[in-house]
PDB file of N, CA and C in Angstrom:
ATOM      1  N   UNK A   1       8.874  73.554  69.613  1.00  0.00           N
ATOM      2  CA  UNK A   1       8.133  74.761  69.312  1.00  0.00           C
ATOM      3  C   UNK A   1       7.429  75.231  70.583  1.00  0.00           C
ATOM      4  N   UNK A   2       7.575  76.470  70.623  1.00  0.00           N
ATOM      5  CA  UNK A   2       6.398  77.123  71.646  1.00  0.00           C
ATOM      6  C   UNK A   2       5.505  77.544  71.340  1.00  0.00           C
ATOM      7  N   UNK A   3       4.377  77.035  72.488  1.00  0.00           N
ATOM      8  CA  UNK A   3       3.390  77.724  72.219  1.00  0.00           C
ATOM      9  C   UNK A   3       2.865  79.136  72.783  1.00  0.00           C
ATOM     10  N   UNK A   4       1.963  80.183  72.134  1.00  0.00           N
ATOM     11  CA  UNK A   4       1.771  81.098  72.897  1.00  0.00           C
ATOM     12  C   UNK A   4       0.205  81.366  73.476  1.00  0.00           C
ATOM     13  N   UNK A   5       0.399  81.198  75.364  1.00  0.00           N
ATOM     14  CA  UNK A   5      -0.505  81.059  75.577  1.00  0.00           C
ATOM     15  C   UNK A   5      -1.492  82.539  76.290  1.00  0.00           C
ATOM     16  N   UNK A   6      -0.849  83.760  75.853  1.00  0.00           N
ATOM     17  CA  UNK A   6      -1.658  84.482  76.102  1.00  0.00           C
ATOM     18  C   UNK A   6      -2.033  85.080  74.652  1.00  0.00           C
ATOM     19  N   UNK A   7      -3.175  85.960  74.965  1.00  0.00           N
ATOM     20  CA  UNK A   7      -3.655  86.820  74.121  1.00  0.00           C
ATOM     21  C   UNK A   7      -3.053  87.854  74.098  1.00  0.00           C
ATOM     22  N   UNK A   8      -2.807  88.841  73.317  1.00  0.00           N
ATOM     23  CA  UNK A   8      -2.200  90.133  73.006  1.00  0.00           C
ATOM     24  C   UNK A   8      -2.579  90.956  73.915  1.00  0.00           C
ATOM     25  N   UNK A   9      -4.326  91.150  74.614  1.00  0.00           N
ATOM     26  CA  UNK A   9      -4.595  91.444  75.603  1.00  0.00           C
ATOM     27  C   UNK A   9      -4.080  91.325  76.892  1.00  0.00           C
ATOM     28  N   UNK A  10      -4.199  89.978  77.112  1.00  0.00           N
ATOM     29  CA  UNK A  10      -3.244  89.275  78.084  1.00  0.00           C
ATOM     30  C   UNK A  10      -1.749  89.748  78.367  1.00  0.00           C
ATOM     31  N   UNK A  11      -1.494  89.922  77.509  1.00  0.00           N
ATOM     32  CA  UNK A  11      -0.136  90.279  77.406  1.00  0.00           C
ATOM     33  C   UNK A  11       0.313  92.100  77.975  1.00  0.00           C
ATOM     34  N   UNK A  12      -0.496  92.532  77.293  1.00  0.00           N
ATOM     35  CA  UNK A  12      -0.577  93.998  77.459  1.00  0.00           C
ATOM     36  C   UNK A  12      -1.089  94.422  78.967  1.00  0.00           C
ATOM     37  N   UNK A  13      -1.918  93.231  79.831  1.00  0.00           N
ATOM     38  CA  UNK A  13      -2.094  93.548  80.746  1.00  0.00           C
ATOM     39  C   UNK A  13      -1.137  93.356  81.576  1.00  0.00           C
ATOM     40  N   UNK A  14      -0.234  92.207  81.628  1.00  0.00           N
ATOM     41  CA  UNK A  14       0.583  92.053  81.995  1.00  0.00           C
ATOM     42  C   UNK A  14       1.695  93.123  82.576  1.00  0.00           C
ATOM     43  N   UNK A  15       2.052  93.327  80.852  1.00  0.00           N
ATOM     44  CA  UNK A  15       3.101  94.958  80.691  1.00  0.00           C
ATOM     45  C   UNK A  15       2.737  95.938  81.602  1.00  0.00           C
ATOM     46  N   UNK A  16       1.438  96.017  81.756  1.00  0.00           N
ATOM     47  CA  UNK A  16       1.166  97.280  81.918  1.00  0.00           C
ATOM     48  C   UNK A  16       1.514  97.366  83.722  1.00  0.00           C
ATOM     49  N   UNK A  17       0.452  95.985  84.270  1.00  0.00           N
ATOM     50  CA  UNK A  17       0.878  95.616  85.608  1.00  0.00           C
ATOM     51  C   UNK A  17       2.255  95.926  86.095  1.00  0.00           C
ATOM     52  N   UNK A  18       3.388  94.988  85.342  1.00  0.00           N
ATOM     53  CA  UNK A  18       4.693  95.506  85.511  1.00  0.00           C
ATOM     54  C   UNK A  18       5.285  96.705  85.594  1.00  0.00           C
ATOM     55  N   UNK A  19       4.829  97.892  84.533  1.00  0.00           N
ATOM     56  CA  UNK A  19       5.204  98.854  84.746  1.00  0.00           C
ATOM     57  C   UNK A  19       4.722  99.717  85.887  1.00  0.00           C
ATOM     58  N   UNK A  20       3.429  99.403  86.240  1.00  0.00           N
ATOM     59  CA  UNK A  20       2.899  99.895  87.483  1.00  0.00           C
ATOM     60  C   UNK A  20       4.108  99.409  88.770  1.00  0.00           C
ATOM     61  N   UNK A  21       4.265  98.697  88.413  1.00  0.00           N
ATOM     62  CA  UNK A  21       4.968  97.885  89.889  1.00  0.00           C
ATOM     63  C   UNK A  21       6.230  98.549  89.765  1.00  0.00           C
ATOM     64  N   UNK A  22       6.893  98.635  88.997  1.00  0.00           N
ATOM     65  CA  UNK A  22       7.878  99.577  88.312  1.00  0.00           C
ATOM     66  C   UNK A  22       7.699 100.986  89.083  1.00  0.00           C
ATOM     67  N   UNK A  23       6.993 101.711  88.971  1.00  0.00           N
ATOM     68  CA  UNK A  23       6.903 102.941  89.416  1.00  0.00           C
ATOM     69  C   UNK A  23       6.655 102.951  90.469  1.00  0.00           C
ATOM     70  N   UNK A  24       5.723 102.331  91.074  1.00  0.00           N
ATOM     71  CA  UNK A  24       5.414 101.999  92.598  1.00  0.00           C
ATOM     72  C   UNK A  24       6.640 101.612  93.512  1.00  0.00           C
ATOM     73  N   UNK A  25       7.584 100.688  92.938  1.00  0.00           N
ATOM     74  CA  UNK A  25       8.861 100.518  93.321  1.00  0.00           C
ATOM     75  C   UNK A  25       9.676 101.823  93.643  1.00  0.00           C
ATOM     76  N   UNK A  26       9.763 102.617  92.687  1.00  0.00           N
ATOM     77  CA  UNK A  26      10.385 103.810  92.942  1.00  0.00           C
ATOM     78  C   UNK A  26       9.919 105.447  93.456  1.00  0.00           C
ATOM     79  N   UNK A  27       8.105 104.574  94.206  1.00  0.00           N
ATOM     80  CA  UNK A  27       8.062 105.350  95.093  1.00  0.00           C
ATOM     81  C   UNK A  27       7.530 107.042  94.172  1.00  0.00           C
ATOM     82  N   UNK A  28       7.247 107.145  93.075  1.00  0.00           N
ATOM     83  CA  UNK A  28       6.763 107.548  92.165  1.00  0.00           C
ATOM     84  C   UNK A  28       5.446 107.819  92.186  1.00  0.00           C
ATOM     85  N   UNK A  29       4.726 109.007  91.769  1.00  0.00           N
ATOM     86  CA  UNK A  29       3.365 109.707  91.696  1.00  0.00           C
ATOM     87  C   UNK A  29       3.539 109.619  89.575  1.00  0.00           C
ATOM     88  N   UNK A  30       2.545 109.106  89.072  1.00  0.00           N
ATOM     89  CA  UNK A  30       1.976 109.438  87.917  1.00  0.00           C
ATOM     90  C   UNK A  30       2.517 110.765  87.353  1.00  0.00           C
ATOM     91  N   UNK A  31       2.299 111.564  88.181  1.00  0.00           N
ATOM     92  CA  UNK A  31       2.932 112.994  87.714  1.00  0.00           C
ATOM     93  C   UNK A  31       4.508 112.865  87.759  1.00  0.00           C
ATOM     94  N   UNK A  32       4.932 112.487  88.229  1.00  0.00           N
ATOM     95  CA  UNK A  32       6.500 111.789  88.745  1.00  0.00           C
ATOM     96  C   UNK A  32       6.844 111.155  87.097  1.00  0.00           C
ATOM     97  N   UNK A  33       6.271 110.474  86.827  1.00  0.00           N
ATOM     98  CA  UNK A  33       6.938 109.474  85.890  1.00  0.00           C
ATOM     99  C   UNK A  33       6.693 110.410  84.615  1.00  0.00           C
ATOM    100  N   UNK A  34       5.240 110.957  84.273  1.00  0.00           N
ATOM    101  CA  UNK A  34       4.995 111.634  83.607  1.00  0.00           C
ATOM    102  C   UNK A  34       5.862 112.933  83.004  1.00  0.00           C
ATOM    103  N   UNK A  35       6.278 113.810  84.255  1.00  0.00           N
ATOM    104  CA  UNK A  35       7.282 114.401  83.355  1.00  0.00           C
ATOM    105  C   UNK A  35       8.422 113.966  83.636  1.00  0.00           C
ATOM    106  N   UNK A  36       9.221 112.775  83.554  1.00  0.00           N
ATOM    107  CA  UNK A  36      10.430 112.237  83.718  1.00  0.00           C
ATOM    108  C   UNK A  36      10.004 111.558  81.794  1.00  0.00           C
ATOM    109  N   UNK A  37       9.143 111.034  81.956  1.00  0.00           N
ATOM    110  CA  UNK A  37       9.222 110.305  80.191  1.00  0.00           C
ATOM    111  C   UNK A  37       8.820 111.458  79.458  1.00  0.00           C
ATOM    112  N   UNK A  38       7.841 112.048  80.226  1.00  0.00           N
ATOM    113  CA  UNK A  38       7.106 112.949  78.361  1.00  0.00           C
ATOM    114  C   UNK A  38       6.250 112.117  77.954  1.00  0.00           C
ATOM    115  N   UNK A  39       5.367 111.673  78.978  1.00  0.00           N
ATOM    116  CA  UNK A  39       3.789 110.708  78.618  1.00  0.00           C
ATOM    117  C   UNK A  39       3.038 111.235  79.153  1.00  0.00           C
ATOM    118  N   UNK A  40       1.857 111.647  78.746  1.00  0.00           N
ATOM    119  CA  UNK A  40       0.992 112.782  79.412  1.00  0.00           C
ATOM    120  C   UNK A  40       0.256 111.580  80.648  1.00  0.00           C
ATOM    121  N   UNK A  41       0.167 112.180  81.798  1.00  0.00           N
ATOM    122  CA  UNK A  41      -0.710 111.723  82.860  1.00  0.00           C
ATOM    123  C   UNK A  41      -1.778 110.660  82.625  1.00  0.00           C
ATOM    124  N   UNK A  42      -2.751 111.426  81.292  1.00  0.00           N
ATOM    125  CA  UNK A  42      -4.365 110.267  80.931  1.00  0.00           C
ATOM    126  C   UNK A  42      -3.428 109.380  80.517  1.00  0.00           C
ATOM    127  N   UNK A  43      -2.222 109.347  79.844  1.00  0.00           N
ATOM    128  CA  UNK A  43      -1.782 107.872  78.631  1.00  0.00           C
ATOM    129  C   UNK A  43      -1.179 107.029  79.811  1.00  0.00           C
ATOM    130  N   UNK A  44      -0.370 107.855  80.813  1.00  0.00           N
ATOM    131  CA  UNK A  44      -0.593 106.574  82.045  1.00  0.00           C
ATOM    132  C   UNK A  44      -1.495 105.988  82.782  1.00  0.00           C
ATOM    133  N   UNK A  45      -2.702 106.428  82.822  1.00  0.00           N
ATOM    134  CA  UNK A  45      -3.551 106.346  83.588  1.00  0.00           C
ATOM    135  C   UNK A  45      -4.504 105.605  82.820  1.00  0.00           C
ATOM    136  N   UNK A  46      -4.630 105.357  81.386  1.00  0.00           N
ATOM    137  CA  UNK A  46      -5.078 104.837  80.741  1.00  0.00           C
ATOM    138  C   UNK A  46      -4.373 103.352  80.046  1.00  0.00           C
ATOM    139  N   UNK A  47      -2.940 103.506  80.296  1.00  0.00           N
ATOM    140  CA  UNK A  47      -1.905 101.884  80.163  1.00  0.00           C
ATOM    141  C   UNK A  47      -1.886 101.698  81.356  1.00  0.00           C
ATOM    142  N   UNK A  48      -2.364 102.057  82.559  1.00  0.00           N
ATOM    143  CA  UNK A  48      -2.397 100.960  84.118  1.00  0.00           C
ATOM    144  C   UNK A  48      -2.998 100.718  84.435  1.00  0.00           C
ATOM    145  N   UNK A  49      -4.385 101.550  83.672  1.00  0.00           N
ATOM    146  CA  UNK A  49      -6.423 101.009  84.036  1.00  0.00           C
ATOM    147  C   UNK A  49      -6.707 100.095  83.315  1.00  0.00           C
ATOM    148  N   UNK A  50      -6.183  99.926  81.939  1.00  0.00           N
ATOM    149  CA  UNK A  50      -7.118  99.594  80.817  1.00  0.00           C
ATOM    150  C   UNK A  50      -5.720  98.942  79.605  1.00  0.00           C
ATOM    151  N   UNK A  51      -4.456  98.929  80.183  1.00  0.00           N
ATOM    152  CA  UNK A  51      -3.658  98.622  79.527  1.00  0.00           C
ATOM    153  C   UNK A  51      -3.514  98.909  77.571  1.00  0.00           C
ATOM    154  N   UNK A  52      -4.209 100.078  77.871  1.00  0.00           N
ATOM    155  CA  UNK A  52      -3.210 100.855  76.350  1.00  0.00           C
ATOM    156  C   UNK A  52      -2.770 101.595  76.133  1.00  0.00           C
ATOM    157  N   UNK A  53      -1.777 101.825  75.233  1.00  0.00           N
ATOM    158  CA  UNK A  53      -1.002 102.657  75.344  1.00  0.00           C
ATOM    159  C   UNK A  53       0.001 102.621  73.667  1.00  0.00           C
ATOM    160  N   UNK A  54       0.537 103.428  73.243  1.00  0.00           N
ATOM    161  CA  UNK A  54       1.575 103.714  71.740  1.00  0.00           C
ATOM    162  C   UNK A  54       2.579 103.090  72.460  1.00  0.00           C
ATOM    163  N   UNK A  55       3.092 102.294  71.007  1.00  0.00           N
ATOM    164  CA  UNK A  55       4.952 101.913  71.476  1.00  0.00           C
ATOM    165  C   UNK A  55       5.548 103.112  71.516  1.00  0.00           C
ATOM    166  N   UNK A  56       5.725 104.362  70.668  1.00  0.00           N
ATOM    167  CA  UNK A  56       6.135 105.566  71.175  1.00  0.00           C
ATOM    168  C   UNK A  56       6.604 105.408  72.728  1.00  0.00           C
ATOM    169  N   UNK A  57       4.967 105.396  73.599  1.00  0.00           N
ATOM    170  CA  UNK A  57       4.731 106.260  75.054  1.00  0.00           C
ATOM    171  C   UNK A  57       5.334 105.050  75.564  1.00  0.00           C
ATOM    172  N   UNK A  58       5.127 103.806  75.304  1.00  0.00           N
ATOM    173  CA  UNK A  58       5.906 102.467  76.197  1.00  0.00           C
ATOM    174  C   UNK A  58       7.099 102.770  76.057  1.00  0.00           C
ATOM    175  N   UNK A  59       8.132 102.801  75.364  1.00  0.00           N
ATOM    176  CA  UNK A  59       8.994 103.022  74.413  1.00  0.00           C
ATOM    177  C   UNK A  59       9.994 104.215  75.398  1.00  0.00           C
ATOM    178  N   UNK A  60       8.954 105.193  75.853  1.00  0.00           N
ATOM    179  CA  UNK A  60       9.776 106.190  76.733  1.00  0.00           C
ATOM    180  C   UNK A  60       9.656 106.290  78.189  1.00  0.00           C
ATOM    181  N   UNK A  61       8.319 104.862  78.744  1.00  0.00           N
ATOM    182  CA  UNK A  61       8.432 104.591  79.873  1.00  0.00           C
ATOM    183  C   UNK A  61       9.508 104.084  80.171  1.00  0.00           C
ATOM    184  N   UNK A  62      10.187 103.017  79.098  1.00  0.00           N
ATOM    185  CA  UNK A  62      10.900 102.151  79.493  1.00  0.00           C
ATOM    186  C   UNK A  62      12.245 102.766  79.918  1.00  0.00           C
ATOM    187  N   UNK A  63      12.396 103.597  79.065  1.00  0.00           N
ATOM    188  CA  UNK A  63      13.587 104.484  78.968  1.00  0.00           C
ATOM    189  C   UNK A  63      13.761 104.508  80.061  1.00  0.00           C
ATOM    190  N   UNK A  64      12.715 105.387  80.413  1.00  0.00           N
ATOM    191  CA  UNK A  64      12.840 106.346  81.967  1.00  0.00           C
ATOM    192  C   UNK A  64      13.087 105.200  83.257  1.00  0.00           C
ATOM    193  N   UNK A  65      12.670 104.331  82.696  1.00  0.00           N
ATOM    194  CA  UNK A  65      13.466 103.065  83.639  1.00  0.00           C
ATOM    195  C   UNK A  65      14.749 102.661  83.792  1.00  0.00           C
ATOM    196  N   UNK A  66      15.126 102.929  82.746  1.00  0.00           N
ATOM    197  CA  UNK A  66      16.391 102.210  82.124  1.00  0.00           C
ATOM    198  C   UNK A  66      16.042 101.047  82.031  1.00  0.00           C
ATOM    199  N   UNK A  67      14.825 100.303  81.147  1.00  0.00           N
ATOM    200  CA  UNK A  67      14.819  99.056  80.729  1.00  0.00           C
ATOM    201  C   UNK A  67      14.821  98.864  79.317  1.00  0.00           C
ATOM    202  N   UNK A  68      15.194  99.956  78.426  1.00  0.00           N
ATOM    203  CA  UNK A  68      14.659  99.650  77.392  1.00  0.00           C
ATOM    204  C   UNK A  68      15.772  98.545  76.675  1.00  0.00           C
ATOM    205  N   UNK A  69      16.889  98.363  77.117  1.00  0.00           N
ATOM    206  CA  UNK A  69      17.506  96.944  76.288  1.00  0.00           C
ATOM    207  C   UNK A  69      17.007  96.208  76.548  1.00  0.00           C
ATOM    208  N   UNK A  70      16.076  95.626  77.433  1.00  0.00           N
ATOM    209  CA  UNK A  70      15.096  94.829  77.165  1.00  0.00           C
ATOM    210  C   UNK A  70      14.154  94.752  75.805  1.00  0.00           C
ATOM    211  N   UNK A  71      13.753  95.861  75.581  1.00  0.00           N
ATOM    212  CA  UNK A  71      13.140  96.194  74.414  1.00  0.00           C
ATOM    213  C   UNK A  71      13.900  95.731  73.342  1.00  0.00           C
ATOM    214  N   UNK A  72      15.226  96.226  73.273  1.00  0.00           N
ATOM    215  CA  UNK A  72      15.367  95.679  72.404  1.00  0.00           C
ATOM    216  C   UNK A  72      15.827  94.117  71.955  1.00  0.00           C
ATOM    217  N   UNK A  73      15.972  93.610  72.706  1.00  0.00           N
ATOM    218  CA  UNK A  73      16.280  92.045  72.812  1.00  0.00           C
ATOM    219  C   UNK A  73      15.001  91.250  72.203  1.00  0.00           C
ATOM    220  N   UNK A  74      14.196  92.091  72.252  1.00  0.00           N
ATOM    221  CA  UNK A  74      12.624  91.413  71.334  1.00  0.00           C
ATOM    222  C   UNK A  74      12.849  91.510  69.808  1.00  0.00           C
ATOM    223  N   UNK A  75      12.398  90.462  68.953  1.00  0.00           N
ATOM    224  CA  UNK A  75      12.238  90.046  67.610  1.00  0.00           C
ATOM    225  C   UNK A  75      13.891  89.832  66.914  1.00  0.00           C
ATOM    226  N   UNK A  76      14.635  89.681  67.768  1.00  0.00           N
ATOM    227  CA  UNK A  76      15.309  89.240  67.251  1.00  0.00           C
ATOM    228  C   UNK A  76      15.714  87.963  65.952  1.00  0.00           C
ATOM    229  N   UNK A  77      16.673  87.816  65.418  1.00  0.00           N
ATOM    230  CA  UNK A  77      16.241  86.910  64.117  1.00  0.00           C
ATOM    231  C   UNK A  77      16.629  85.533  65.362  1.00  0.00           C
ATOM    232  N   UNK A  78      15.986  84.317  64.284  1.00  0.00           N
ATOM    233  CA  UNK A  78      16.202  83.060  65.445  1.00  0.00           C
ATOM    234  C   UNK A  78      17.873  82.530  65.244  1.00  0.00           C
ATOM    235  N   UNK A  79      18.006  81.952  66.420  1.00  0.00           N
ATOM    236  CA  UNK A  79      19.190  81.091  66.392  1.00  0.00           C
ATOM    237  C   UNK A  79      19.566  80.130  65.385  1.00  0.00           C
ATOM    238  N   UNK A  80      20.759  80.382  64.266  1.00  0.00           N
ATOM    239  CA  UNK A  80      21.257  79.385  63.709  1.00  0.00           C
ATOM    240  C   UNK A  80      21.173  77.457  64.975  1.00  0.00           C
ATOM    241  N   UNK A  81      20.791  76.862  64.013  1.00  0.00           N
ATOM    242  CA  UNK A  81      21.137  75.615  64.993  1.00  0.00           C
ATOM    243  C   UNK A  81      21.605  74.222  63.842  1.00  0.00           C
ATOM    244  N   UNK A  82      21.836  74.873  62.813  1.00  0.00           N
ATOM    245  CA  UNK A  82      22.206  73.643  61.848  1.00  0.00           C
ATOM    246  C   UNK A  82      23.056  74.283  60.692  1.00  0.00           C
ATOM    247  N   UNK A  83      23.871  73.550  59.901  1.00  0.00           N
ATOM    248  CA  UNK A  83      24.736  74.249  58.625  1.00  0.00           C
ATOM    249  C   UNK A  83      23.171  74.602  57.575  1.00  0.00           C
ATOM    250  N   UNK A  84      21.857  73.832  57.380  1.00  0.00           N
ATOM    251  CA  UNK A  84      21.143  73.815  56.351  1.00  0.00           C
ATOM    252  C   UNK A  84      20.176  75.311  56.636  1.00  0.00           C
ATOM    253  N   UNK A  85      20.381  75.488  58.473  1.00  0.00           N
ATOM    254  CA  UNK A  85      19.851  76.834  58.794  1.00  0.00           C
ATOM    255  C   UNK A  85      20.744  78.559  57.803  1.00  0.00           C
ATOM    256  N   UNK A  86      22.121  77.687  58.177  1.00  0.00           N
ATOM    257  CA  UNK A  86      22.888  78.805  57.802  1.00  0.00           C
ATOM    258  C   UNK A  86      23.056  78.890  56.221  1.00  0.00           C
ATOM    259  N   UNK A  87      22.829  77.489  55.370  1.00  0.00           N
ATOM    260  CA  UNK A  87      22.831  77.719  54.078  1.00  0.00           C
ATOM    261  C   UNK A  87      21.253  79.118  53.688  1.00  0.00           C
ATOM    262  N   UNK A  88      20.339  78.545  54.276  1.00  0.00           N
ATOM    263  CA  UNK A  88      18.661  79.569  54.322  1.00  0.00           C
ATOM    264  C   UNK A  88      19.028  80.883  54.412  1.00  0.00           C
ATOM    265  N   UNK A  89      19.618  81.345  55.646  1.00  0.00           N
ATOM    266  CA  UNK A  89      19.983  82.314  55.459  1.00  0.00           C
ATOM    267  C   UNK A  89      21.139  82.579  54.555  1.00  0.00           C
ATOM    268  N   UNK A  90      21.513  82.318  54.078  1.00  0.00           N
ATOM    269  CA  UNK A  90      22.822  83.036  52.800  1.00  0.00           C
ATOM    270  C   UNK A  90      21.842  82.867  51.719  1.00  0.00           C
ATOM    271  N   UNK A  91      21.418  82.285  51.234  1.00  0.00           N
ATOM    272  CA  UNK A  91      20.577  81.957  49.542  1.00  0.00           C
ATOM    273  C   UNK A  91      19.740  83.081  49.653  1.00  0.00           C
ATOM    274  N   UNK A  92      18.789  83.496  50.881  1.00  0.00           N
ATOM    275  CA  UNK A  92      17.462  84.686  51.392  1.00  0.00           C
ATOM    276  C   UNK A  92      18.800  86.351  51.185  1.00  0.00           C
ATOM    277  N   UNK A  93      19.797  86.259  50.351  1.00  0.00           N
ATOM    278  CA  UNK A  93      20.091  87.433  50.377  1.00  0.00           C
ATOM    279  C   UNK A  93      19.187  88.521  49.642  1.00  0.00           C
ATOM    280  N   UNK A  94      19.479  89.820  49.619  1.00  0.00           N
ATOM    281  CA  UNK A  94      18.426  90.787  48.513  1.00  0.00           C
ATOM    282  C   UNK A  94      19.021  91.308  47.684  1.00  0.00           C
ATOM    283  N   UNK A  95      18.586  90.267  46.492  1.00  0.00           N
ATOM    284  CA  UNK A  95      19.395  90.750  45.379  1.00  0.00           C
ATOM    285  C   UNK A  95      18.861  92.189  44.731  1.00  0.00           C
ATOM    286  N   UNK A  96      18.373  93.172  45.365  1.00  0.00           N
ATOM    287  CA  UNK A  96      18.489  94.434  44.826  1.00  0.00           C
ATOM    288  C   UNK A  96      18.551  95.180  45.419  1.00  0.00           C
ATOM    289  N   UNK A  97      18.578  96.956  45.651  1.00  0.00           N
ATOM    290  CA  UNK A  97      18.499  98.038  46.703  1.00  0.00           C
ATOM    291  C   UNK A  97      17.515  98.291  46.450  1.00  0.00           C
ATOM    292  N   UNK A  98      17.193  99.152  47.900  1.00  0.00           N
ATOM    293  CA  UNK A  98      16.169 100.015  47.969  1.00  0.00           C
ATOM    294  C   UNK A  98      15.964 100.896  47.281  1.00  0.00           C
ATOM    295  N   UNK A  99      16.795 101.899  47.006  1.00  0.00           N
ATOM    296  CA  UNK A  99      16.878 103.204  46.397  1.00  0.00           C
ATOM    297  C   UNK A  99      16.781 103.367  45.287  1.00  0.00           C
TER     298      UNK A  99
END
């Protein structure tokens, strides 16, 4: 099992760092990135000061990176690693619809 050793904070500061470094890499002005995603100026300036920001506005930084399959590679379901894993999942079907 892993453990997780940052805080959600922690974490977000992280992101946010990265994406700074991200843009800085490409030599990029705030206004630069801003109208390349469609994130207003304060919402960057406010996820690289203070690290917050909407998954929306992350969501279309990433884009504008071309990182967002990264994005999606997160929450994925876990790895089968046994037949008694794969029986769990078949029995967890939904026996009804939505609609």
């Amino acid at each position: 099992m892993k453990y997780n050793l940052k805080t959600p904070k922690e974490a977000a500061i992280v992101l946010s760092e990265r994406a700074k470094e991200l843009r800085l890499s490409k030599n990029w002005k705030r206004s630069t990135l801003s109208k390349r995603s469609g994130v207003s100026i304060s919402s960057l300036r406010r996820f690289e000061q203070k690290a917050q920001i909407s998954l929306d506005n992350f969501l279309k930084i990433m884009s504008t990176f071309s990182r967002i399959d990264e994005i999606d590679m997160l929450l994925l379901p876990p790895a089968i690693q046994s037949i008694d894993d794969l029986d769990r999942i078949k029995s967890k079907k939904r026996k009804r619809g939505t609609i």
